[in-house]
C-alpha atoms as a PDB file:
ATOM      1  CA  UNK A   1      13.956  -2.122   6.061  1.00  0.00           C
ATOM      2  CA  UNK A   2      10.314  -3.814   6.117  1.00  0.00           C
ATOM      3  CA  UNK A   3      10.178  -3.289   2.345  1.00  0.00           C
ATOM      4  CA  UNK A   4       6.901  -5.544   0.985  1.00  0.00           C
ATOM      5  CA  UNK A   5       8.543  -7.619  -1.409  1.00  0.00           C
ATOM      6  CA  UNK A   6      12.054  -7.034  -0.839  1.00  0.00           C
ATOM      7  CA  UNK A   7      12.373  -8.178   2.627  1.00  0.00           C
ATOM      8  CA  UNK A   8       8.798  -8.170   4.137  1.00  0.00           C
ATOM      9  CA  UNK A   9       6.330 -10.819   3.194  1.00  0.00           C
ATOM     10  CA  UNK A  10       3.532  -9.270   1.116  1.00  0.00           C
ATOM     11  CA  UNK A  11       0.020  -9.858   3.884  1.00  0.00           C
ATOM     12  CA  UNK A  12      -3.653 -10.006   1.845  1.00  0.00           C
ATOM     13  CA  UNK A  13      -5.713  -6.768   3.375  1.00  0.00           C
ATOM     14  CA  UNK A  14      -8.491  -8.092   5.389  1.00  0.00           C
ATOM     15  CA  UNK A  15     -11.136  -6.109   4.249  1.00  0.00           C
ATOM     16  CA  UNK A  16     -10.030  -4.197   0.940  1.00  0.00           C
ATOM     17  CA  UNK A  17     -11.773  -1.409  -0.210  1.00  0.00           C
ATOM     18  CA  UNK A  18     -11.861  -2.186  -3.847  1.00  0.00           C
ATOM     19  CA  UNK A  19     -11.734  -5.897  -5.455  1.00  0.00           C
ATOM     20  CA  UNK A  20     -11.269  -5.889  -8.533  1.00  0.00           C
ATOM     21  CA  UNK A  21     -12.127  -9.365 -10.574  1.00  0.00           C
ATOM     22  CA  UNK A  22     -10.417  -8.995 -14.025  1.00  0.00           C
ATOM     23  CA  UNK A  23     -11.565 -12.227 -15.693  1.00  0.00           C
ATOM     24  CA  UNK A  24     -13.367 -11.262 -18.815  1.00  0.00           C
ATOM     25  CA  UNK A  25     -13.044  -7.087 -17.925  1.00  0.00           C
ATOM     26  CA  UNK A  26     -11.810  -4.407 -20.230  1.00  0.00           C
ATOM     27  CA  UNK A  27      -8.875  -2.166 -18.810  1.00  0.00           C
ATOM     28  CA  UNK A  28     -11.625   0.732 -19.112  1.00  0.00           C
ATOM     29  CA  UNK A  29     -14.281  -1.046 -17.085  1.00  0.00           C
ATOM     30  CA  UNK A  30     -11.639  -1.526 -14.380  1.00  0.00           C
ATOM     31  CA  UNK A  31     -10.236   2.057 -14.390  1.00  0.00           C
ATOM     32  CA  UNK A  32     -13.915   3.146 -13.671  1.00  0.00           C
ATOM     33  CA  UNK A  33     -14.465   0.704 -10.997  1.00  0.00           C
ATOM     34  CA  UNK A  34     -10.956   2.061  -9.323  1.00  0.00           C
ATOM     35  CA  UNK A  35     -12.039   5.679  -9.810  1.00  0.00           C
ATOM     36  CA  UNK A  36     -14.989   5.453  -8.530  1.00  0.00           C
ATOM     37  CA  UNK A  37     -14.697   4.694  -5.145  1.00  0.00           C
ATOM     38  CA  UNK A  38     -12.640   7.467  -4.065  1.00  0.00           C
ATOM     39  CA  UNK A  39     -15.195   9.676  -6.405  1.00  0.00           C
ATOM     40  CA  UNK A  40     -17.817   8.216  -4.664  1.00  0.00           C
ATOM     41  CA  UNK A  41     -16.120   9.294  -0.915  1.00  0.00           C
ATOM     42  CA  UNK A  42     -15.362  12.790  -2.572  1.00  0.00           C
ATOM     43  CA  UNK A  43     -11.766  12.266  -2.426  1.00  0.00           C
ATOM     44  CA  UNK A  44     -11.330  12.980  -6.157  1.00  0.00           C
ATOM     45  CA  UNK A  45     -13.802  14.597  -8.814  1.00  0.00           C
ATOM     46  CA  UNK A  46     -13.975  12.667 -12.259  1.00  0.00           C
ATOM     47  CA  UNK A  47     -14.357  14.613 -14.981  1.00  0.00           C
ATOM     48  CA  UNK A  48     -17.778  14.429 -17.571  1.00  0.00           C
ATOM     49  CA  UNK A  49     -15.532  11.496 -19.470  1.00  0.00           C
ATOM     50  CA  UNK A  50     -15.475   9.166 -16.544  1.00  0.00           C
ATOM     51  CA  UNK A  51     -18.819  10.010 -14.547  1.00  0.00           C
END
């Protein structure tokens, strides 16, 4: 099945895109930080709440 987790072995990404370190971070602060790299690529548009 190579299911991560199930019956696969989960493997760090090399190089990830976006690291988030949570230590001391609001859930907010890190749902920015998420959004804005694909805003930032134009994969998504954020609205005038999250810009």
């Amino acid at each position: 099945m190579n299911f991560i987790g199930i019956d696969a072995p989960y493997e760090a990404p090399r190089a990830p895109e976006i690291h988030l370190k949570t230590l001391g971070l609001q859930p907010e602060q890190l749902t920015h930080t998420v959004l804005s790299c694909p805003a930032e690529r134009g994969i998504i548009a954020l609205g005038p709440t999250l810009a």
